[in-house]
Protein backbone atom coordinates (compact mmCIF):
# COMPACT_ATOMS: atom_id res chain seq x y z
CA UNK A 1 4.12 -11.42 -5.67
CA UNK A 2 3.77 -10.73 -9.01
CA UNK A 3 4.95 -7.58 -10.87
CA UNK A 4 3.98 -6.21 -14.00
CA UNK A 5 5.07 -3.36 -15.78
CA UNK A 6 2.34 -0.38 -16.73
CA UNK A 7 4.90 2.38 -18.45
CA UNK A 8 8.66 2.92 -19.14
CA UNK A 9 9.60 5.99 -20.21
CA UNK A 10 13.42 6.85 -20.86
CA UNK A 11 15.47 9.91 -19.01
CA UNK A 12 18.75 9.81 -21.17
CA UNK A 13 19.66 12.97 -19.25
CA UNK A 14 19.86 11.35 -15.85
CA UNK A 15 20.98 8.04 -17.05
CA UNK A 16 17.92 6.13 -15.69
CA UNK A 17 14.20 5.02 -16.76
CA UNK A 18 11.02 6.04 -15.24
CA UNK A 19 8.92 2.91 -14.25
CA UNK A 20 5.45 2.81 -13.22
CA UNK A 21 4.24 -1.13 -12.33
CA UNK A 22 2.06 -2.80 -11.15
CA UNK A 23 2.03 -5.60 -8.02
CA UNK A 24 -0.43 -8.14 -7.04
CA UNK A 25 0.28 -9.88 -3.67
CA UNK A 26 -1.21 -12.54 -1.53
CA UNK A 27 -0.69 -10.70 1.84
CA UNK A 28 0.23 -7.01 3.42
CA UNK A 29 1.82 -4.43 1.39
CA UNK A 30 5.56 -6.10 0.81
CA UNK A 31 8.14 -4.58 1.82
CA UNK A 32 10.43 -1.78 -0.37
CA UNK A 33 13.49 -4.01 -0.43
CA UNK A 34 11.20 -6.65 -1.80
CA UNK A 35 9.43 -4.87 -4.17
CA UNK A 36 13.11 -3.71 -5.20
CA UNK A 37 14.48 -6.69 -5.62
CA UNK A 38 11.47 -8.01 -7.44
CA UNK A 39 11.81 -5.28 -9.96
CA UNK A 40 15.28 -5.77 -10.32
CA UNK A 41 14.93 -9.28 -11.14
CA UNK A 42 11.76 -8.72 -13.54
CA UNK A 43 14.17 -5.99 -15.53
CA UNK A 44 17.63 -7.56 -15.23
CA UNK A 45 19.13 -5.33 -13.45
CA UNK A 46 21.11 -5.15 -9.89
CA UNK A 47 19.17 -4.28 -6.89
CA UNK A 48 21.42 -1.30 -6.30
CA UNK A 49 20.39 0.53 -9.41
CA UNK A 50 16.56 0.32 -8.97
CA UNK A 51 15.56 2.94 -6.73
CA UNK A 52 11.19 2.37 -5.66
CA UNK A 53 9.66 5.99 -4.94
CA UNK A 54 6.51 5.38 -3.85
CA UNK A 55 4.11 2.87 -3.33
CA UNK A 56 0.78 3.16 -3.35
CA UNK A 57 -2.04 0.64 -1.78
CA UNK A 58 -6.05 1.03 -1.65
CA UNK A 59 -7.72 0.05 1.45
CA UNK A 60 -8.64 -3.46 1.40
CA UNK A 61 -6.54 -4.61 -2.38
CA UNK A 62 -4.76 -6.67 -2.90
CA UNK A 63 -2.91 -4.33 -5.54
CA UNK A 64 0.13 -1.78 -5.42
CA UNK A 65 0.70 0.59 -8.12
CA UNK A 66 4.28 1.99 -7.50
CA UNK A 67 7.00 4.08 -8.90
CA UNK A 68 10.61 3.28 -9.45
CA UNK A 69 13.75 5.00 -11.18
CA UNK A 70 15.88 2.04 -12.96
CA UNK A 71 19.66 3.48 -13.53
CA UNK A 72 22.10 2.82 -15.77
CA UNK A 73 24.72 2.03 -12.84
CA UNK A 74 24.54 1.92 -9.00
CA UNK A 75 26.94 5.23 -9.45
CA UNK A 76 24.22 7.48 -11.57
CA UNK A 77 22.08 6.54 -9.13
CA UNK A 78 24.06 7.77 -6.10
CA UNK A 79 25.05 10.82 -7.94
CA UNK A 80 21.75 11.60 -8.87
CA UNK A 81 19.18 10.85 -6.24
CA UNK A 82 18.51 12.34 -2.69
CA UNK A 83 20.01 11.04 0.10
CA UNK A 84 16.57 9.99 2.17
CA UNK A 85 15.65 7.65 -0.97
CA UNK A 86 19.18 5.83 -1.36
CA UNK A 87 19.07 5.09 2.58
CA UNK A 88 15.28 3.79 2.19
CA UNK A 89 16.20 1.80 -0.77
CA UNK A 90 19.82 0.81 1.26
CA UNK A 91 21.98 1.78 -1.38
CA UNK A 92 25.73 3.36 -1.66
CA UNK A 93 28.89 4.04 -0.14
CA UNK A 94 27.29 6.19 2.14
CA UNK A 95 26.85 3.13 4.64
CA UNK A 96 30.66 2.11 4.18
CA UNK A 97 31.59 5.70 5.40
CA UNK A 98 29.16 6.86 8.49
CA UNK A 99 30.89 4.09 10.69
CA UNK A 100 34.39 6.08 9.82
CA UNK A 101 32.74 9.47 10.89
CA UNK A 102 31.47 7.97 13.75
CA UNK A 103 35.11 6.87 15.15
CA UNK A 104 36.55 10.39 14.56
């Protein structure tokens, strides 16, 4: 899988980057933690402060254009984004405390 990066455009505001990039893969769409991790690795940063919005595939490509928010910290990121998109992208503390809720 290969990623490449179409736009950046900073968000000093929220502590993060807009990212809009580009994917060209062999197979099936991969999956979001993949993608994520991909990203990551491509920008340097740790998997827990990339957070992929959307992905996007044509019928029949071989091509993904997606849409990812890059943070400054895993912490802006938790702070800042809704809870369905840290849980799709498995990130936070929320994990660490559900099982705690769950005993009570």
């Amino acid at each position: 899988m290969d990623v490449d990066i179409i736009s950046e455009e900073e968000n000093p505001m929220l502590h993060r980057t807009d990212v809009t990039f580009e994917l060209s893969h062999e197979d099936a769409t991969p999956e979001r933690l993949q993608v994520r991790d991909s990203l990551a690795a491509k920008l340097n940063k740790d998997a827990d402060e990339v957070v992929i919005r959307k992905l996007d595939t044509k019928f029949g490509m071989r091509k993904t254009v997606g849409q990812a928010k890059v943070y400054d910290t895993a912490d802006y990121a938790r702070e800042v984004e809704q809870d369905h998109m840290l849980e799709r992208n498995k990130i936070g503390a929320e994990d660490e405390a559900e099982p705690e809720a769950e005993e009570a």
